[in-house]
C-alpha atoms as a PDB file:
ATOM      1  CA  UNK A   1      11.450  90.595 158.278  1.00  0.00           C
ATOM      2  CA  UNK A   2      10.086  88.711 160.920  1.00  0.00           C
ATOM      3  CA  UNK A   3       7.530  86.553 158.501  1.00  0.00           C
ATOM      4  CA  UNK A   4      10.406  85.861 156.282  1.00  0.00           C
ATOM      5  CA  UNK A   5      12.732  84.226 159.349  1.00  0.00           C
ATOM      6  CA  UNK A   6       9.330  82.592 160.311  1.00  0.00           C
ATOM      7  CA  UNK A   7       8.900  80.788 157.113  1.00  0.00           C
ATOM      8  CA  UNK A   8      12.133  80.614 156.578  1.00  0.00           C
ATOM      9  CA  UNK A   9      12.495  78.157 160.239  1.00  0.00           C
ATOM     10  CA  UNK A  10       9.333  76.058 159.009  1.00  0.00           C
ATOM     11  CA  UNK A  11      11.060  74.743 155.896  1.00  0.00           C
ATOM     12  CA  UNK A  12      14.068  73.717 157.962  1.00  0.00           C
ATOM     13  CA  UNK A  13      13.004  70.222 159.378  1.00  0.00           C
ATOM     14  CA  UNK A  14      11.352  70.234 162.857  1.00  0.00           C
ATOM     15  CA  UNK A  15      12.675  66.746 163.813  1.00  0.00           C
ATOM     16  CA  UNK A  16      16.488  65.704 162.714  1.00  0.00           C
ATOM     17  CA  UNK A  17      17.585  61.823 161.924  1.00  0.00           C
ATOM     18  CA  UNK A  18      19.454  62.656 165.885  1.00  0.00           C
ATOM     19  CA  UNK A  19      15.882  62.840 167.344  1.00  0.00           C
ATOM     20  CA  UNK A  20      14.734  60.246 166.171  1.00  0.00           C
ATOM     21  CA  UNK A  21      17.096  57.481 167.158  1.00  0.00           C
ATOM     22  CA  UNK A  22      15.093  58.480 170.776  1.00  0.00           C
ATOM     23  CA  UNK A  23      12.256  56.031 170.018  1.00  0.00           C
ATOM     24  CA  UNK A  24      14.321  53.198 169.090  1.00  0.00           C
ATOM     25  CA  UNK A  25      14.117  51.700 172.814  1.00  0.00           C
ATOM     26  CA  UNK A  26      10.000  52.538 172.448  1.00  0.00           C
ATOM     27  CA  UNK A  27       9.425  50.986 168.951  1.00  0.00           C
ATOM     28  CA  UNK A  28      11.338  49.172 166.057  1.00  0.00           C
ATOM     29  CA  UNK A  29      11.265  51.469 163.458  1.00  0.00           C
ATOM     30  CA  UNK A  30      11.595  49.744 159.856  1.00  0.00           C
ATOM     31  CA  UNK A  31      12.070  52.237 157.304  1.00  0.00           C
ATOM     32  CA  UNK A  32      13.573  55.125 159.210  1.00  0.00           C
ATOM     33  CA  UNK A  33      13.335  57.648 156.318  1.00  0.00           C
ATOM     34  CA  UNK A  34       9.431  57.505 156.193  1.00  0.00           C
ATOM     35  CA  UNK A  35       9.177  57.359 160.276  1.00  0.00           C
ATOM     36  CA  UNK A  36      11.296  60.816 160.446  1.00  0.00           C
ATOM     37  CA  UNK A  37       8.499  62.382 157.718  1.00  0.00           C
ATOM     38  CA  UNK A  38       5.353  61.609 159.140  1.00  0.00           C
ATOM     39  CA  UNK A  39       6.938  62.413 162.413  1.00  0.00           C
ATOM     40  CA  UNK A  40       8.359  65.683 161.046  1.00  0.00           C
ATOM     41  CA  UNK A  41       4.542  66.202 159.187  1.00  0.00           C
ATOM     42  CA  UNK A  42       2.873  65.619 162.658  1.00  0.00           C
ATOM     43  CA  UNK A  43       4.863  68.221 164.570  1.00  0.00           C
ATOM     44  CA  UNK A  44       4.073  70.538 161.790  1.00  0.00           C
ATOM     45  CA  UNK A  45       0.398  70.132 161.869  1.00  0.00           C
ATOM     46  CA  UNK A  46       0.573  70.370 165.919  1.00  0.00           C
ATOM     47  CA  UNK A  47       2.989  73.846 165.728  1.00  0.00           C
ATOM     48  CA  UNK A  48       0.171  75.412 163.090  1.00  0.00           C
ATOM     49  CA  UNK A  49      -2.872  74.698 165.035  1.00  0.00           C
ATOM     50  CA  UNK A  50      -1.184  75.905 167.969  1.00  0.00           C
ATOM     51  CA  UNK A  51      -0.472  79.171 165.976  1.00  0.00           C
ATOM     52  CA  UNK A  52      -3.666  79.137 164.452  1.00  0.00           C
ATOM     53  CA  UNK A  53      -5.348  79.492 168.572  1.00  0.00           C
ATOM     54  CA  UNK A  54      -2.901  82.051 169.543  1.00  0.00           C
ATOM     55  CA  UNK A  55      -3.946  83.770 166.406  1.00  0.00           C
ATOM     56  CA  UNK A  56      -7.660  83.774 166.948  1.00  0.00           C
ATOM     57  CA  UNK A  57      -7.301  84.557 170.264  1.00  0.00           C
ATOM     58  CA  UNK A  58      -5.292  88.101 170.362  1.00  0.00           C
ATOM     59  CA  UNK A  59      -8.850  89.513 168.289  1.00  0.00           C
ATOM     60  CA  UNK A  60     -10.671  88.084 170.987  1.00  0.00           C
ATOM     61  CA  UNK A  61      -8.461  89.464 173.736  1.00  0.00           C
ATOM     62  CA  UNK A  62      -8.648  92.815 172.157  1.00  0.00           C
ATOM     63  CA  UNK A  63     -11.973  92.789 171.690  1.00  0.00           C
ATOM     64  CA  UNK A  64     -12.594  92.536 175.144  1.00  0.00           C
ATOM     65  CA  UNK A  65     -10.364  95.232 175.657  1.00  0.00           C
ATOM     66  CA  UNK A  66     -12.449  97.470 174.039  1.00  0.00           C
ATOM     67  CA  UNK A  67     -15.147  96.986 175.555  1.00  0.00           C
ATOM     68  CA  UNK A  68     -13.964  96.922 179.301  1.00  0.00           C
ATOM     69  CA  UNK A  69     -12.912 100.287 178.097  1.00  0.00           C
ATOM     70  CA  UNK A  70     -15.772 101.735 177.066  1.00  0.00           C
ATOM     71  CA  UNK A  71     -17.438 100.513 180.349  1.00  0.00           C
ATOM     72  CA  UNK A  72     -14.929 103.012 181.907  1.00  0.00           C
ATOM     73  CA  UNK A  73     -16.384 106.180 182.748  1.00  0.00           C
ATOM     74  CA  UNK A  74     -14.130 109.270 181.124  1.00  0.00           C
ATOM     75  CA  UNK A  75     -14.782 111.302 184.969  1.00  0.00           C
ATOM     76  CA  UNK A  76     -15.780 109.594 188.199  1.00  0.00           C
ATOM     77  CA  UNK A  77     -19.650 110.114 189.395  1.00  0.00           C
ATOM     78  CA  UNK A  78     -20.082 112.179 191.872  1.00  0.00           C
ATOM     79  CA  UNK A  79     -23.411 113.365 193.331  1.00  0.00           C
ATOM     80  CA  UNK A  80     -25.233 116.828 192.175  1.00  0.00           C
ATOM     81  CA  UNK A  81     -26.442 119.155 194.680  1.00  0.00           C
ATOM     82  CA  UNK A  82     -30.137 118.068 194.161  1.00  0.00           C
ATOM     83  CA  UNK A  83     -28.892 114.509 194.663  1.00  0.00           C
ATOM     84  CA  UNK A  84     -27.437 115.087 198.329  1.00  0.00           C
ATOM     85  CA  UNK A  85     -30.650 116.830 199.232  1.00  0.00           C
ATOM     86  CA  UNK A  86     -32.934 114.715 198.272  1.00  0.00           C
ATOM     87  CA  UNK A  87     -30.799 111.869 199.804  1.00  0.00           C
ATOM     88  CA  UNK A  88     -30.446 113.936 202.936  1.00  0.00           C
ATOM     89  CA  UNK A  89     -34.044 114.178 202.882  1.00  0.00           C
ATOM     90  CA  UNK A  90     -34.966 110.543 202.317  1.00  0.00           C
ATOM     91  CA  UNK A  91     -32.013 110.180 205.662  1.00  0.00           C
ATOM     92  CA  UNK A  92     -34.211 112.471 207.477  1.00  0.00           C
ATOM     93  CA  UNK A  93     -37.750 110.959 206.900  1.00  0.00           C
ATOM     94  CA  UNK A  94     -36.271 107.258 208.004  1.00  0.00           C
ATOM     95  CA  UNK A  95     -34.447 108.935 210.916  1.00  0.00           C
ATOM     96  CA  UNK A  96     -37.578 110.526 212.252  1.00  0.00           C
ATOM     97  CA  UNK A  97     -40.277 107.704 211.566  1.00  0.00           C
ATOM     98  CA  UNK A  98     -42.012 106.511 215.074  1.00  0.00           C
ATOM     99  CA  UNK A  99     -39.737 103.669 216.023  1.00  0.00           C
ATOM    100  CA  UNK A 100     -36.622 105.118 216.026  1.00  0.00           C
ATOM    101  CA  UNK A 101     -36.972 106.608 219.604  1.00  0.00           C
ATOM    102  CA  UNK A 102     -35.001 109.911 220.629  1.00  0.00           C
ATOM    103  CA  UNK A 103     -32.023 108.638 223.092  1.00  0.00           C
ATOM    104  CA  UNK A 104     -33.812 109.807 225.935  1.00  0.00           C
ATOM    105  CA  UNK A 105     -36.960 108.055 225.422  1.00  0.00           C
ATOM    106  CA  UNK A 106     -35.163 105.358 224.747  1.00  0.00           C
ATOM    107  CA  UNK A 107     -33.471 105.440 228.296  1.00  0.00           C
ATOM    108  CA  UNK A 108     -36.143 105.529 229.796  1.00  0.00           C
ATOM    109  CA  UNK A 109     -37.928 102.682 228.603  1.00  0.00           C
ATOM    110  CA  UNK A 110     -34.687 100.327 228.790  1.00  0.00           C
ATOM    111  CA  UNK A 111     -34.906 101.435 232.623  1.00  0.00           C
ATOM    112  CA  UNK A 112     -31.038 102.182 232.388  1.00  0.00           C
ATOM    113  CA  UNK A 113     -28.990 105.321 232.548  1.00  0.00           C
ATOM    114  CA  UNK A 114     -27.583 107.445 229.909  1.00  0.00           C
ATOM    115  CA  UNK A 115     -24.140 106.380 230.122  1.00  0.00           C
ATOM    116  CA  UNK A 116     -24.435 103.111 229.970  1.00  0.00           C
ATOM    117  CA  UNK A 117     -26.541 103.261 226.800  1.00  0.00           C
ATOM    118  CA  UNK A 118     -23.609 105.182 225.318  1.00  0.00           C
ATOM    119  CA  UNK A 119     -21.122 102.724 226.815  1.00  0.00           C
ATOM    120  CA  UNK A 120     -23.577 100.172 224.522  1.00  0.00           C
ATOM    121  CA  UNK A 121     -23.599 102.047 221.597  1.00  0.00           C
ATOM    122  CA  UNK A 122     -19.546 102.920 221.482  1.00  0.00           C
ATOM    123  CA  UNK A 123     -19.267  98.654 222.358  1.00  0.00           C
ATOM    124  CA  UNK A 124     -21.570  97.841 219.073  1.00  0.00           C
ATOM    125  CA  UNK A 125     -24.070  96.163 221.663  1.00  0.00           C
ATOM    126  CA  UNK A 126     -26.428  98.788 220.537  1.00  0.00           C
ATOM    127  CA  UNK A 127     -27.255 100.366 217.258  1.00  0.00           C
ATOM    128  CA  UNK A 128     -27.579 104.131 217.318  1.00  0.00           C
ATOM    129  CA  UNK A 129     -28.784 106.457 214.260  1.00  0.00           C
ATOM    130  CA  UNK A 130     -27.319 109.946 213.887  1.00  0.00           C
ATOM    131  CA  UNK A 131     -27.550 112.401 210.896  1.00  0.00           C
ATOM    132  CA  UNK A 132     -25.694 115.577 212.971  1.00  0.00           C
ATOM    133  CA  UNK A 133     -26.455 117.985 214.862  1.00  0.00           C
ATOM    134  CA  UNK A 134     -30.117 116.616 215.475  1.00  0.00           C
ATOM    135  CA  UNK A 135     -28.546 113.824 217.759  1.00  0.00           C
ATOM    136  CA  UNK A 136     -28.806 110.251 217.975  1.00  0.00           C
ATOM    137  CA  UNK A 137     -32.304 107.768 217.536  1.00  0.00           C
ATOM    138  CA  UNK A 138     -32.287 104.350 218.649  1.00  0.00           C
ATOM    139  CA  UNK A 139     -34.918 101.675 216.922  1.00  0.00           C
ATOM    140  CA  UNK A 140     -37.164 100.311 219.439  1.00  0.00           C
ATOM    141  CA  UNK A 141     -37.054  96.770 218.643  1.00  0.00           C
ATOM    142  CA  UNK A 142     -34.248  96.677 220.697  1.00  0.00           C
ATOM    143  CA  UNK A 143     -36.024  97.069 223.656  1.00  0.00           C
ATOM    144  CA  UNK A 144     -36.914  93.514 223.244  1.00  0.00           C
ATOM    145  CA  UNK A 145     -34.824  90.679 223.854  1.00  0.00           C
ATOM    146  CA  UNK A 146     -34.990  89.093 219.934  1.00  0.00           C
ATOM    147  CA  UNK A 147     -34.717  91.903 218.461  1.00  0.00           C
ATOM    148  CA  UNK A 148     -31.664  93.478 220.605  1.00  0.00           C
ATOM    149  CA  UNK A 149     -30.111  90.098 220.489  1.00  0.00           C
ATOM    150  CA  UNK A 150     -30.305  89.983 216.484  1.00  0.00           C
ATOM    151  CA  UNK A 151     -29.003  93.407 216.274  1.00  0.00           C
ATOM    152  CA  UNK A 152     -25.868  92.602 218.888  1.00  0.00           C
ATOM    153  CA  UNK A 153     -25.119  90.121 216.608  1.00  0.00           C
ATOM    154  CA  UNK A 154     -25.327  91.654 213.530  1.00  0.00           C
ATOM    155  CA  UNK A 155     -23.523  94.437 214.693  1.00  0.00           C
ATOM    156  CA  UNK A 156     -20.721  92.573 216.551  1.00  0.00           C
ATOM    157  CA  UNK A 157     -20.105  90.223 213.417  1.00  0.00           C
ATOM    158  CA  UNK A 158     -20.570  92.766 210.719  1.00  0.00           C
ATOM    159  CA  UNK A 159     -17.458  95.452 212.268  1.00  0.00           C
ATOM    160  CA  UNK A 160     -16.766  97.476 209.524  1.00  0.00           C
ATOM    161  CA  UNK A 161     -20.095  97.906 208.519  1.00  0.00           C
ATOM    162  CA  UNK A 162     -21.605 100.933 209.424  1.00  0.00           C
ATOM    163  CA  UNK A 163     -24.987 102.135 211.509  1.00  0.00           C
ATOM    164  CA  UNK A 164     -26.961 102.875 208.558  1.00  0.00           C
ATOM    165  CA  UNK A 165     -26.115 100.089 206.676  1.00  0.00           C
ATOM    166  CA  UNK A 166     -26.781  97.755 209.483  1.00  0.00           C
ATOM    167  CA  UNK A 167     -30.410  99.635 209.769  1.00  0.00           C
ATOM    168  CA  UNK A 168     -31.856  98.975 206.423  1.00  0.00           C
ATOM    169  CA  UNK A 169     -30.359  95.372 206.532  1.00  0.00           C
ATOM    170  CA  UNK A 170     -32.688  94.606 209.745  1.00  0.00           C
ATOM    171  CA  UNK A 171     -35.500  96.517 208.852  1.00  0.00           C
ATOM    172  CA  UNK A 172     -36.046  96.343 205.009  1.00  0.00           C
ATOM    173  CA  UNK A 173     -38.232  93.587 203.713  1.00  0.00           C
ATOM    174  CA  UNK A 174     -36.342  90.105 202.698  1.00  0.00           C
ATOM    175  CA  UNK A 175     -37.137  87.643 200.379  1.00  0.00           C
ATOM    176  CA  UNK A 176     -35.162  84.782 202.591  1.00  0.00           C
ATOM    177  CA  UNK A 177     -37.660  85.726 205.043  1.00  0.00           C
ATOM    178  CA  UNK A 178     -41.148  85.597 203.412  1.00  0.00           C
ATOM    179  CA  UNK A 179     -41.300  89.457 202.692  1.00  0.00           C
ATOM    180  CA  UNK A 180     -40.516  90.237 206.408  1.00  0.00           C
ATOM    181  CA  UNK A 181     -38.080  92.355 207.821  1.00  0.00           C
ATOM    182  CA  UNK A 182     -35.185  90.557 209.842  1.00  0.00           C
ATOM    183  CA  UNK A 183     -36.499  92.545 213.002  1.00  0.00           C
ATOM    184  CA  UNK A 184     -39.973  91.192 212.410  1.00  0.00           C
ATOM    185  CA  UNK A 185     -39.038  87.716 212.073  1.00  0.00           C
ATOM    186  CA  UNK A 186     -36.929  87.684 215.191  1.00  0.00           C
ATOM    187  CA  UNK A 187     -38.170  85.428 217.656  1.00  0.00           C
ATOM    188  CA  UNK A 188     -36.361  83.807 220.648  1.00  0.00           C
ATOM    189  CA  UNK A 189     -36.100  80.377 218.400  1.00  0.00           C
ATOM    190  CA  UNK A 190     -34.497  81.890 215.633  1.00  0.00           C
ATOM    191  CA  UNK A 191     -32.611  84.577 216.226  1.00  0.00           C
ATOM    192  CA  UNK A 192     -29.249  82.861 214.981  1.00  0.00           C
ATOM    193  CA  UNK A 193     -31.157  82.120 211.745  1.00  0.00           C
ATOM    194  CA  UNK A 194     -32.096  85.111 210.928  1.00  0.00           C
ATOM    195  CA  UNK A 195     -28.916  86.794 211.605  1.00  0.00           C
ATOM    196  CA  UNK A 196     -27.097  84.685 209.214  1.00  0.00           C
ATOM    197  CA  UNK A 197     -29.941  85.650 206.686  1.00  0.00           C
ATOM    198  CA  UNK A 198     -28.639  89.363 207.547  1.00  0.00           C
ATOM    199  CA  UNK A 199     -25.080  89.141 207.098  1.00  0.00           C
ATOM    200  CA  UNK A 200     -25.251  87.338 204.069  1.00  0.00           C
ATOM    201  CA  UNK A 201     -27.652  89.918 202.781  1.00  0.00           C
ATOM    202  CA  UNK A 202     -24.392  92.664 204.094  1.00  0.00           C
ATOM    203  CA  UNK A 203     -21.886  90.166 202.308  1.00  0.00           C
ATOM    204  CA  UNK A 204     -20.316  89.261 205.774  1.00  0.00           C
ATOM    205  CA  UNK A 205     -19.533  85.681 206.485  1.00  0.00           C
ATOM    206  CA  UNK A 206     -20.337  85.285 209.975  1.00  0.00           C
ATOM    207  CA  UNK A 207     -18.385  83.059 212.644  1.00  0.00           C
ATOM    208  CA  UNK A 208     -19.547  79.569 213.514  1.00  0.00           C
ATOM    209  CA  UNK A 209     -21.055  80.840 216.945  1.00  0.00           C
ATOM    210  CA  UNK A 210     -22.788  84.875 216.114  1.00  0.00           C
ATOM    211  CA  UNK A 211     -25.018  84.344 218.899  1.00  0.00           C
ATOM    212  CA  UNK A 212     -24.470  87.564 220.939  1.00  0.00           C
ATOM    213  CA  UNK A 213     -25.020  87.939 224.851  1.00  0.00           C
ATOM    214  CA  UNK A 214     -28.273  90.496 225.658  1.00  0.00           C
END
């Protein structure tokens, strides 16, 4: 039914005698007759390629379709047993290599008390590891000024990012950095520098001034 009305409206004229009395102040038109067909003819070529590109493109649309939806997975993932433990594990190894310092070595060395290196931690001016009940590890390039200062302002820019996270992004190898880590590459000159390098690598966009205070 609905082809029939279609076909039915394209043999009516598309452009009345009415119409086209609207160009006579544009153009002097000498034999109206053959002005209203060719302008009648036009509109009909422009309404069929029109419905000719809506027609090629609902294939296309559902084609896409189809494939966004077999991208879709019929269940969400969710991790195994043997896949927690052996991330747990991999956790535990990085927790417990030689840098990360227990808290109260740590202390110690930064010559200040224990609360007011968990007064730094809670304030992001530190970063802290913890994986439960075997309590909290703090890398000890922060016991030096570029390398506390980068992680300050890493930590203070990137908020919502969290300690582990933050960890690997300062101490895993980058190629914007010549295959060095962040924390290796931290000197007094270019501490700024390298913490843009950082956030960009955590997809934050940091403010115009991330320099933070040691």
């Amino acid at each position: 039914m609905r082809k029939a009305q279609a076909a039915s409206a394209l043999n009516q004229p598309l452009v009345t005698p009415t119409e086209v009395r609207r160009f006579d102040k544009a153009v002097t038109v000498r034999d109206r007759g053959a002005f209203l067909f060719e302008l009648d003819r036009l509109v009909r070529e422009k309404v069929a390629a029109a419905t000719n590109v809506t027609a090629e493109a609902t294939p296309l649309t559902e084609t896409l379709g189809r494939k966004a939806a077999s991208l879709r997975a019929a269940t969400s993932w969710s991790p195994m047993a043997a896949d927690i433990q052996r991330g747990r594990a991999e956790l535990l190894r990085e927790f417990e290599r030689p840098h990360n310092l227990p808290l109260s070595d740590f202390v110690r060395l930064a010559h200040k008390s224990r609360q007011q290196i968990y007064k730094d931690i809670t304030a992001r001016r530190l970063l802290a590891l913890d994986v439960g009940r075997r309590g909290q590890r703090i890398p000890d390039w922060q016991l030096e000024a570029p390398g506390l200062q980068l992680t300050r302002t890493v930590l203070q820019a990137a908020e919502d990012v969290d300690a582990w996270t933050v960890y690997r992004a300062l101490a895993e190898p980058s190629e914007a950095l010549g295959g060095q880590s962040p924390v290796a590459s931290a000197n007094r000159g270019n501490v700024d520098a390298v913490a843009r390098v950082v956030l960009a690598s955590l997809g934050v966009q940091p403010a115009e001034h991330v320099r933070a205070d040691v």
